[in-house]
C-alpha atoms as a PDB file:
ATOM      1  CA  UNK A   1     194.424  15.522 104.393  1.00  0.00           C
ATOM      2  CA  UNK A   2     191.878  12.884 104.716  1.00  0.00           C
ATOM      3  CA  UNK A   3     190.550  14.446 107.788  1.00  0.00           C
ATOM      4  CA  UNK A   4     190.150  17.706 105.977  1.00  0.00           C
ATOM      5  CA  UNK A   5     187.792  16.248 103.306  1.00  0.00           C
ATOM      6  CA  UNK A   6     186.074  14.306 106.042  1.00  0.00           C
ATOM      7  CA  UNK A   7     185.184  17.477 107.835  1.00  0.00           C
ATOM      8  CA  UNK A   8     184.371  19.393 104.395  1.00  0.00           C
ATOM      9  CA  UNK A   9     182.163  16.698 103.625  1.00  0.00           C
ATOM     10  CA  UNK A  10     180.077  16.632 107.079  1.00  0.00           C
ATOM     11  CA  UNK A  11     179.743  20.482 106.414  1.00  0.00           C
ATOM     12  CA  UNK A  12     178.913  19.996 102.877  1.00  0.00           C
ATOM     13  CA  UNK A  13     176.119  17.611 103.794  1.00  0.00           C
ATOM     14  CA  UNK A  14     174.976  19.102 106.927  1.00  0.00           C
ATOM     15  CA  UNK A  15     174.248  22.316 104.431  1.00  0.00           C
ATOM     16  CA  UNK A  16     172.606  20.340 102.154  1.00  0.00           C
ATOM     17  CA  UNK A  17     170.349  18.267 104.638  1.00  0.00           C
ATOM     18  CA  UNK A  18     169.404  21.865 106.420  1.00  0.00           C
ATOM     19  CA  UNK A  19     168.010  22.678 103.359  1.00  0.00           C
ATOM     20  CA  UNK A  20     165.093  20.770 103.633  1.00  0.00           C
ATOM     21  CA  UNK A  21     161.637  22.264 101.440  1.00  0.00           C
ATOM     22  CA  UNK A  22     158.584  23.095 103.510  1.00  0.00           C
ATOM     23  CA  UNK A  23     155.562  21.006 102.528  1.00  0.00           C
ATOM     24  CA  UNK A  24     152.068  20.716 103.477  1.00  0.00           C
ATOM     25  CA  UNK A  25     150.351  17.661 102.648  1.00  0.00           C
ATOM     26  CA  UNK A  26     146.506  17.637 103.514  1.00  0.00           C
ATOM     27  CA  UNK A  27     144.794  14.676 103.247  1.00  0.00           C
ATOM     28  CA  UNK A  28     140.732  15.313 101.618  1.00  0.00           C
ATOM     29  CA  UNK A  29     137.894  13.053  99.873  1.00  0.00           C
ATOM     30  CA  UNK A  30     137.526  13.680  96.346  1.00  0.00           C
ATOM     31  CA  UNK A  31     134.821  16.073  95.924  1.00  0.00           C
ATOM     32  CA  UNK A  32     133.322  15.252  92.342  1.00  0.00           C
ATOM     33  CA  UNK A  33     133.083  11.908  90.823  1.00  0.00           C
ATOM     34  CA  UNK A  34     135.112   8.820  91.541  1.00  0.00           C
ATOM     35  CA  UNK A  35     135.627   5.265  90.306  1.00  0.00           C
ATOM     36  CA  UNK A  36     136.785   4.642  94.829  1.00  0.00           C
ATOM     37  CA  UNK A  37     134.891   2.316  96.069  1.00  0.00           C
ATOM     38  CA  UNK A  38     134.093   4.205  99.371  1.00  0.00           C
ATOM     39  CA  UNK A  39     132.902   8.002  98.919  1.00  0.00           C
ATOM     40  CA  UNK A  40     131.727  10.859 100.355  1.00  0.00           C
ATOM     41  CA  UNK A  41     128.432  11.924  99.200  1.00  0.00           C
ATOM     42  CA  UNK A  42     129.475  15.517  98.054  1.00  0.00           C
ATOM     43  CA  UNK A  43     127.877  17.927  95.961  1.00  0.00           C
ATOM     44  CA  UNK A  44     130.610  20.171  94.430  1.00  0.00           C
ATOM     45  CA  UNK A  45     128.184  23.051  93.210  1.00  0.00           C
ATOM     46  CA  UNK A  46     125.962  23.155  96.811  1.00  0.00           C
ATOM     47  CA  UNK A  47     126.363  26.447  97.504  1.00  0.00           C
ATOM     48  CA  UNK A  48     126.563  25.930 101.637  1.00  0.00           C
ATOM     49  CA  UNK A  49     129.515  23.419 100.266  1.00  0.00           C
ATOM     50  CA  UNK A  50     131.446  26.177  98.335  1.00  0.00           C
ATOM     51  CA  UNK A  51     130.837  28.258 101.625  1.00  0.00           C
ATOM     52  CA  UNK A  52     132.705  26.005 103.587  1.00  0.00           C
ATOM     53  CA  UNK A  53     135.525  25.069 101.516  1.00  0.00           C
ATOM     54  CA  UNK A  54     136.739  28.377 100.561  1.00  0.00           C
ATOM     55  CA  UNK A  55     136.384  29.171 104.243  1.00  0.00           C
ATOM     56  CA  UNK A  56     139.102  26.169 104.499  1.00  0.00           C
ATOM     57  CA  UNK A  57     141.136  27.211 101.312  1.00  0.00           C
ATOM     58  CA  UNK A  58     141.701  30.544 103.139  1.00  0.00           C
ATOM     59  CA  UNK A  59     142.546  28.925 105.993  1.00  0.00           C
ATOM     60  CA  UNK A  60     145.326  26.461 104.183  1.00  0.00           C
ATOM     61  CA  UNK A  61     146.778  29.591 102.285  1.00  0.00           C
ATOM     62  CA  UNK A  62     148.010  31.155 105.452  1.00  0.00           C
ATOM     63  CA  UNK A  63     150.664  28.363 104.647  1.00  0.00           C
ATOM     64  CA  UNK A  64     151.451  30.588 102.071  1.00  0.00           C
ATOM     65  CA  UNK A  65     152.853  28.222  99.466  1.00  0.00           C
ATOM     66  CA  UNK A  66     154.940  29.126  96.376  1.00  0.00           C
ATOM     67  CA  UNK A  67     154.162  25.631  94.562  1.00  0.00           C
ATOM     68  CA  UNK A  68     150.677  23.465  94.722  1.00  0.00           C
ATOM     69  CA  UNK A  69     150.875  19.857  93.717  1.00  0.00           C
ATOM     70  CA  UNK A  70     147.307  17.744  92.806  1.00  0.00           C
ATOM     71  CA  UNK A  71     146.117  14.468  91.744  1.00  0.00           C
ATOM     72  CA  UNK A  72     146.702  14.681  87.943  1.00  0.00           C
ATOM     73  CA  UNK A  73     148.655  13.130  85.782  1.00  0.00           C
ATOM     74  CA  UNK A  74     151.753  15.018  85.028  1.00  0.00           C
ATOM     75  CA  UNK A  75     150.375  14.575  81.067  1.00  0.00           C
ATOM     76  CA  UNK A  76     147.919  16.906  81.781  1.00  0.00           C
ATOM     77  CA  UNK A  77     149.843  19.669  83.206  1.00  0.00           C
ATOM     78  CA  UNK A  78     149.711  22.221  80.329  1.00  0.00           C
ATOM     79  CA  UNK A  79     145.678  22.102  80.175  1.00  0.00           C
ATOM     80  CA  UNK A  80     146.294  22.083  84.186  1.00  0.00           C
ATOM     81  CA  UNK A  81     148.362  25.353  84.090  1.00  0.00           C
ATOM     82  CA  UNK A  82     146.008  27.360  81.342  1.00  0.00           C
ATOM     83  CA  UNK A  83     143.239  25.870  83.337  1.00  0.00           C
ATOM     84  CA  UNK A  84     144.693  27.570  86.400  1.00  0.00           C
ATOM     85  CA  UNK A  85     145.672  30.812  84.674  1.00  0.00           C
ATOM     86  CA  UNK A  86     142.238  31.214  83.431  1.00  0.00           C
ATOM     87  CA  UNK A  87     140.681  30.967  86.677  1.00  0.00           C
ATOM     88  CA  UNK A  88     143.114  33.433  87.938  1.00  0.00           C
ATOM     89  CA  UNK A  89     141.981  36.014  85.126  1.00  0.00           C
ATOM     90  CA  UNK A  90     138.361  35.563  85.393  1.00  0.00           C
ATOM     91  CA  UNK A  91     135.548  34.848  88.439  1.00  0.00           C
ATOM     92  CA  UNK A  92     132.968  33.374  85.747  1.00  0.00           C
ATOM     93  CA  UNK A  93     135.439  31.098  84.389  1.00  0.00           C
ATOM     94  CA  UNK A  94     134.147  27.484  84.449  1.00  0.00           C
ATOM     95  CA  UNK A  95     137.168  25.537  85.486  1.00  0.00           C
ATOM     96  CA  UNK A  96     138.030  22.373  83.628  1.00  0.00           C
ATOM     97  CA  UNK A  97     139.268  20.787  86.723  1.00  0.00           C
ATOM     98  CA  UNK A  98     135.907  20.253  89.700  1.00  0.00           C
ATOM     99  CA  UNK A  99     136.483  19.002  92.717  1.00  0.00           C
ATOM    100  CA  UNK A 100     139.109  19.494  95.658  1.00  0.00           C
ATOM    101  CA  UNK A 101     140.670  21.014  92.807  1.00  0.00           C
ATOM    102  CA  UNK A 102     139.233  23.916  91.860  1.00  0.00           C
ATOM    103  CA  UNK A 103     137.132  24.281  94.734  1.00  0.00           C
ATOM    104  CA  UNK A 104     140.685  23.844  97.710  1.00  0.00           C
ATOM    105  CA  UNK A 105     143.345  24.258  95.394  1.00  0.00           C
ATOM    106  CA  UNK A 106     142.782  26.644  92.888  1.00  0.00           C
ATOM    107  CA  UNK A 107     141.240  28.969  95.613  1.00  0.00           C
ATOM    108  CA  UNK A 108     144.180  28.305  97.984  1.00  0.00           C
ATOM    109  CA  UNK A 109     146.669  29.554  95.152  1.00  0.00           C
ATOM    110  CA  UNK A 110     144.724  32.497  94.182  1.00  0.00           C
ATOM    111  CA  UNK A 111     144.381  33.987  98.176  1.00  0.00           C
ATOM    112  CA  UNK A 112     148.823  33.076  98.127  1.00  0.00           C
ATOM    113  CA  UNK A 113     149.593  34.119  94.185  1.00  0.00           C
ATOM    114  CA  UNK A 114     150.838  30.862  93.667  1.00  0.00           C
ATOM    115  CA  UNK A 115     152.077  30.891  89.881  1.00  0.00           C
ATOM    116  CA  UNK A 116     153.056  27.020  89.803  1.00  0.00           C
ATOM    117  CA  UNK A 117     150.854  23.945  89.375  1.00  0.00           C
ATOM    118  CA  UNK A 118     151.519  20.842  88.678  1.00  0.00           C
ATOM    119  CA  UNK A 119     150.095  17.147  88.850  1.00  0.00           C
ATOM    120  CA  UNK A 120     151.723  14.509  90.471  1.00  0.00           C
ATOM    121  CA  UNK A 121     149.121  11.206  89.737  1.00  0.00           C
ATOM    122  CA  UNK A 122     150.260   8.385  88.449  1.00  0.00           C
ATOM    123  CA  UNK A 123     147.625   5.931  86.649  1.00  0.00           C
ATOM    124  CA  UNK A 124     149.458   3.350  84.847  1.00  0.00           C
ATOM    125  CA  UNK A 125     149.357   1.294  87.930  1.00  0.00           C
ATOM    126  CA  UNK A 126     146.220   2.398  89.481  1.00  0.00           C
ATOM    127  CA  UNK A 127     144.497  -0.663  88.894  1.00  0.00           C
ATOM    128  CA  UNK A 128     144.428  -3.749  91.742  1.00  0.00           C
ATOM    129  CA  UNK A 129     141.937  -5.851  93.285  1.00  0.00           C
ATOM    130  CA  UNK A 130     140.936  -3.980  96.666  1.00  0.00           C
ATOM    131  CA  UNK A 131     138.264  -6.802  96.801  1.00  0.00           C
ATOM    132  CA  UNK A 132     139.974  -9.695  96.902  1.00  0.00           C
ATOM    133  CA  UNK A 133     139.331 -10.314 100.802  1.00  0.00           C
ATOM    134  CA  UNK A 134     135.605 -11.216  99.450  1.00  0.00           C
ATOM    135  CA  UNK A 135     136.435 -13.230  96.761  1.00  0.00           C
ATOM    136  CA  UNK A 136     139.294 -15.297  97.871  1.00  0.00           C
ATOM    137  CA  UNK A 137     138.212 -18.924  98.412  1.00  0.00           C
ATOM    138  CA  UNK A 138     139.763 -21.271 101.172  1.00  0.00           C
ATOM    139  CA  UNK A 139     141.524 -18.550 103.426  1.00  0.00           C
ATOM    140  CA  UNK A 140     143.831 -18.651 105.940  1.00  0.00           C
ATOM    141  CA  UNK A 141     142.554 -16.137 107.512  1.00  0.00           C
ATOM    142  CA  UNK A 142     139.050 -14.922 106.079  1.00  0.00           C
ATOM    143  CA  UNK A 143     137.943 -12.913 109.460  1.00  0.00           C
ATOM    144  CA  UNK A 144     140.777 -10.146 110.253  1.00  0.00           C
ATOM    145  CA  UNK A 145     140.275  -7.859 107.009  1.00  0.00           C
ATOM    146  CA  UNK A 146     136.688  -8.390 107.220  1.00  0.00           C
ATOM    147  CA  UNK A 147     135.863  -7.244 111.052  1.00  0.00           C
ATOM    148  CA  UNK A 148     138.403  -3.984 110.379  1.00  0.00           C
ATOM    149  CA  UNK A 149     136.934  -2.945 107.376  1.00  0.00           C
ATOM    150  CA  UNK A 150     133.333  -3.522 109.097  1.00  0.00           C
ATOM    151  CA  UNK A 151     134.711  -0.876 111.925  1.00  0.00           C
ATOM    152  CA  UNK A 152     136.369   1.143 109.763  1.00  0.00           C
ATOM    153  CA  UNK A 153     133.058   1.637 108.026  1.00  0.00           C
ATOM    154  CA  UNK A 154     131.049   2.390 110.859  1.00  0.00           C
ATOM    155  CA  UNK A 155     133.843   4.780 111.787  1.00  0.00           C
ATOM    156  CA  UNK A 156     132.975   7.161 108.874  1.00  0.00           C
ATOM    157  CA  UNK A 157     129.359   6.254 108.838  1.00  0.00           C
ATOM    158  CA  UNK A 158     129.551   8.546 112.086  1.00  0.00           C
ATOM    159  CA  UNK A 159     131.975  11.189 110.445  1.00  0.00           C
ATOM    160  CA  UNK A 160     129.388  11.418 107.586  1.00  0.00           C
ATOM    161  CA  UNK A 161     127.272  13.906 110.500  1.00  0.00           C
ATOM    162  CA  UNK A 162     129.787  16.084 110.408  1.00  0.00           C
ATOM    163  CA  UNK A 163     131.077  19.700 108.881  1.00  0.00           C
ATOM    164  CA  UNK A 164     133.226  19.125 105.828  1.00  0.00           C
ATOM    165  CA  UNK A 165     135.972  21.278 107.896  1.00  0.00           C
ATOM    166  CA  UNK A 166     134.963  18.532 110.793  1.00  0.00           C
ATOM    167  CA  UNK A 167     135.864  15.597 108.248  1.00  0.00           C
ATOM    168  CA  UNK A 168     138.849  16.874 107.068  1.00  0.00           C
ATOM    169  CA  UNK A 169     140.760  17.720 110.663  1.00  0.00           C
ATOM    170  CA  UNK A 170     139.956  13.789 111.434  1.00  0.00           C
ATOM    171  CA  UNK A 171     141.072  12.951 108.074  1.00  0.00           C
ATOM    172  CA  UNK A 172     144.746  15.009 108.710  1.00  0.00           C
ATOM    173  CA  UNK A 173     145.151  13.676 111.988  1.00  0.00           C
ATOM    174  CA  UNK A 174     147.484  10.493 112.850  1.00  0.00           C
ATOM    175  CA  UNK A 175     144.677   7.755 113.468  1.00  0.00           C
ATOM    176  CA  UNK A 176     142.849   9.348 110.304  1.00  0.00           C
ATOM    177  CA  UNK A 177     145.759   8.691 107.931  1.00  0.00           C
ATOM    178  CA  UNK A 178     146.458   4.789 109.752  1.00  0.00           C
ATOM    179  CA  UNK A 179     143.398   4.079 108.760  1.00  0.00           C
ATOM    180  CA  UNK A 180     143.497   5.131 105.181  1.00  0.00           C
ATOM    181  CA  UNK A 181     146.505   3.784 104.761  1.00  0.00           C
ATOM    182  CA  UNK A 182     145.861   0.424 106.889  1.00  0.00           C
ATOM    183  CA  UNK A 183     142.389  -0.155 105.106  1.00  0.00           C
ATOM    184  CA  UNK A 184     143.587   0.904 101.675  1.00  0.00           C
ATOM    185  CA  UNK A 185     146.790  -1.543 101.499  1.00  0.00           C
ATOM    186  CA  UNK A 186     148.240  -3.345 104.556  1.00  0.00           C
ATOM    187  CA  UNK A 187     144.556  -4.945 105.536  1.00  0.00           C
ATOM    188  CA  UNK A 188     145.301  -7.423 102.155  1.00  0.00           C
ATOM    189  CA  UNK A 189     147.844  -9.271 103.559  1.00  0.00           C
ATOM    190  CA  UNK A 190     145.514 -10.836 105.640  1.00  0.00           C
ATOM    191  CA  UNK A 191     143.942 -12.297 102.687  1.00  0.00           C
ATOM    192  CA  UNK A 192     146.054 -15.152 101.681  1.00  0.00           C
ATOM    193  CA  UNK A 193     145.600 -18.964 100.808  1.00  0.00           C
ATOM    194  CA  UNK A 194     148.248 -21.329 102.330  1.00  0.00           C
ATOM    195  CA  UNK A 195     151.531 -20.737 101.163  1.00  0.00           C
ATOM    196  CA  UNK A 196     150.468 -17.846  99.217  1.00  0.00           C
ATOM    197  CA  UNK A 197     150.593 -13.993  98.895  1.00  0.00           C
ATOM    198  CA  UNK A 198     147.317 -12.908  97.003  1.00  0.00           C
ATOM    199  CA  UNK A 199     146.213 -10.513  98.907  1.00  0.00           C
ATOM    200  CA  UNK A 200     150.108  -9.048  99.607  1.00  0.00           C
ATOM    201  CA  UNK A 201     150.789  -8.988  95.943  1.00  0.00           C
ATOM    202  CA  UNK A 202     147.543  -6.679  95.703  1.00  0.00           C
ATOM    203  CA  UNK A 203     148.657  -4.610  98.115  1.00  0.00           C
ATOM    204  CA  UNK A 204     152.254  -4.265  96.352  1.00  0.00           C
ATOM    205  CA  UNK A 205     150.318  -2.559  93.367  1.00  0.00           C
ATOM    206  CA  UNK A 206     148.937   0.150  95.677  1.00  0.00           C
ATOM    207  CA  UNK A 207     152.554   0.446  97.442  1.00  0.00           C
ATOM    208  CA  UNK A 208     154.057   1.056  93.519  1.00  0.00           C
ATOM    209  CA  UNK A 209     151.823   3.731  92.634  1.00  0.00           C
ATOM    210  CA  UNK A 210     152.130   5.741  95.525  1.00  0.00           C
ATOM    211  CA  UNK A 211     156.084   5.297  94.971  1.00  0.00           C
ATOM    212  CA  UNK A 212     155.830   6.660  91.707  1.00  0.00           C
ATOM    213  CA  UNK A 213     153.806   9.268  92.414  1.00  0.00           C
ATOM    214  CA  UNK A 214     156.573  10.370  95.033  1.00  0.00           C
ATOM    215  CA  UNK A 215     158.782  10.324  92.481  1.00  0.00           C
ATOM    216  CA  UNK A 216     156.726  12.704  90.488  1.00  0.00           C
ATOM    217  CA  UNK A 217     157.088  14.821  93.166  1.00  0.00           C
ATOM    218  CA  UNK A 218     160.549  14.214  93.048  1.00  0.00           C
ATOM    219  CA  UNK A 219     160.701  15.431  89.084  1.00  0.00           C
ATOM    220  CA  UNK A 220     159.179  18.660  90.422  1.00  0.00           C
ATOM    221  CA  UNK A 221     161.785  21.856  89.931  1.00  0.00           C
ATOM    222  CA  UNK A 222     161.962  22.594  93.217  1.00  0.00           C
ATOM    223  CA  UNK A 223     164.504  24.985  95.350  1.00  0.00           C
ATOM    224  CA  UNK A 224     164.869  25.505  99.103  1.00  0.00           C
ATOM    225  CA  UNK A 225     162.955  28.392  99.000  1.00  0.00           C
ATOM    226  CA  UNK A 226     159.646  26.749  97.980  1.00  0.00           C
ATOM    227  CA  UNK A 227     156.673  25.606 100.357  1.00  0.00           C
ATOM    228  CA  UNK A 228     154.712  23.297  98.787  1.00  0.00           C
ATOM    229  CA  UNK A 229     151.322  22.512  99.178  1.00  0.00           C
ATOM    230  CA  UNK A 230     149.787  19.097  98.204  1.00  0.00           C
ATOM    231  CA  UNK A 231     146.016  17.844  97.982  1.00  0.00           C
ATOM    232  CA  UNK A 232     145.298  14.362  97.217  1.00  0.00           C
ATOM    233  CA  UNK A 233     142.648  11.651  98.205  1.00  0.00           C
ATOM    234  CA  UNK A 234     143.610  10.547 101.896  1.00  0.00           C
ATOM    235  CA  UNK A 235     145.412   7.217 101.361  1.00  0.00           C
ATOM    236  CA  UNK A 236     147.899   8.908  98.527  1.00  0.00           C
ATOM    237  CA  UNK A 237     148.091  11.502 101.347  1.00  0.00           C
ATOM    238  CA  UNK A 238     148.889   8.746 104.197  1.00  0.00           C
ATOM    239  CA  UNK A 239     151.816   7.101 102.056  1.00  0.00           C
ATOM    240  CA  UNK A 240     153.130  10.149 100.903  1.00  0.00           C
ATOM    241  CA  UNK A 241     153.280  11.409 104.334  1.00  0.00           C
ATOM    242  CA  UNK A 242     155.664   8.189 105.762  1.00  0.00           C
ATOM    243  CA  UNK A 243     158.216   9.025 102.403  1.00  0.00           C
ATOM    244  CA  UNK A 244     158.513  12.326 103.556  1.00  0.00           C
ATOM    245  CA  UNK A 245     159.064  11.714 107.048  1.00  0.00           C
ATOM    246  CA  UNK A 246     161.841  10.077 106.283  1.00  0.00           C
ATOM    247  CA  UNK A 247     163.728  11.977 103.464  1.00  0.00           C
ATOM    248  CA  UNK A 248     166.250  14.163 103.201  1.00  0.00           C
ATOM    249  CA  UNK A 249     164.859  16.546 100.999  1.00  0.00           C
ATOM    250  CA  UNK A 250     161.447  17.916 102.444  1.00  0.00           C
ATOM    251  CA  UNK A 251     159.912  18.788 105.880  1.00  0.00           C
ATOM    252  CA  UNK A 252     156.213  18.121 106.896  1.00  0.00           C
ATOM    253  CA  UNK A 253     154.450  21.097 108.117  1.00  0.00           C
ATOM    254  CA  UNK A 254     151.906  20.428 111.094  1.00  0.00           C
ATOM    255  CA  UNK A 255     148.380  20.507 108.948  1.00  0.00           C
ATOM    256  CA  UNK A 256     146.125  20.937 112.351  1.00  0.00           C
ATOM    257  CA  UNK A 257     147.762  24.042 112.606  1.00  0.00           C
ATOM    258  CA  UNK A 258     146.320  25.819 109.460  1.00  0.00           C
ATOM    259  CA  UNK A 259     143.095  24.222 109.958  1.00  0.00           C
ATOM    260  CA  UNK A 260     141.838  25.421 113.171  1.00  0.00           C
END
């Protein structure tokens, strides 16, 4: 008998592990105003810039998702859904919502009749020093954080001369998202005094938000039949990326494919 309900319950979670939900997570800067402390000069209502991101929008719907996720607070979801709606119903409607938002997501969900929208930010826990590395007195070691972030700089000083659809393939690939999530986070544990964890307990409050903002996701009423598509700034992107890799619930999708 116990054998039986071993095998039943292999079989039972086999089926549910199977199941896994489709999701596309693409990584973008934030193309209106931001508190960040690195940007991308981007102007939202450049014509030549709407050009180019509907051409990507189009080429993201071919995902064809049934669910699109963004970086709002889940508060805000009603005036997110009429907001939605309204741009659905009308091509003169001035959205509520700028940005990645209306300019990627909105368009991506009106090329797939996507119905559901919902935010997934969390801000309670937003805040944390991302500058500590320069104001931290008597390090151990003051040079490691300091030299990366120089590189990382000059990295997207160069990526600054290209195509927004150029910029956003580096920002989806595997190096892209290390270094959004390396430069955003794990680059503060280098800044420590003897003995201590300043810079660590920093990064810890970067780490918690991103975890609860998986768990939004995770609040979402989803069913194995749903693709999901998700657009957030790069380093929410990065982490939410390594959760999903390793859950039992969703499966990545390959973003270079949609974007080429």
């Amino acid at each position: 008998m116990r054998k039986i309900f071993l095998i039943c319950g292999i079989f039972i979670c086999s089926q549910i592990l199977g199941q896994k939900i489709e999701v596309l997570n693409f990584a973008t800067f934030h193309m209106q105003y931001t508190p960040d402390a690195n940007k991308v000069e981007f102007d939202q209502y450049d014509k030549k810039n709407k050009v180019e991101t509907y051409e990507i929008a189009k080429k993201l719907a071919k995902f064809k998702p049934t669910v699109i996720l963004v970086e709002v607070v889940p508060n805000k979801n009603e005036v997110l859904q009429n907001d939605y709606q309204n741009f659905l119903k009308s091509k003169d409607y001035k959205t509520k919502f700028g940005g990645e938002i209306a300019l990627i997501a909105y368009e991506i969900g009106k090329i797939a009749g996507v119905k559901k929208i919902y935010g997934i930010d969390e801000q309670e826990t937003a805040a944390y020093n991302y500058n500590i590395g320069n104001e931290l007195k008597n390090q151990v070691d003051s040079l490691t954080s300091k030299y990366y972030l120089k590189s990382v700089i000059a990295k997207f000083k160069e990526l600054e001369k290209k195509s927004t659809l150029e910029k956003l393939k580096f920002y989806n690939t595997s190096e892209g998202l290390d270094i959004f999530f390396n430069a955003n986070a794990d680059i503060l544990t280098y800044n420590s005094t003897q003995g201590n964890f300043e810079g660590a307990d920093e990064a810890s409050k970067f780490y918690r938000r991103n975890l609860r903002i998986f768990s939004n996701i995770n609040q979402i009423p989803l069913t194995k039949n749903d693709r999901v598509f998700i657009i957030m700034g790069a380093s929410h992107t990065a982490f939410i990326n390594d959760f999903m890799k390793r859950s039992p619930k969703y499966e990545l999708m390959d973003v270079s494919k949609y974007l080429k």
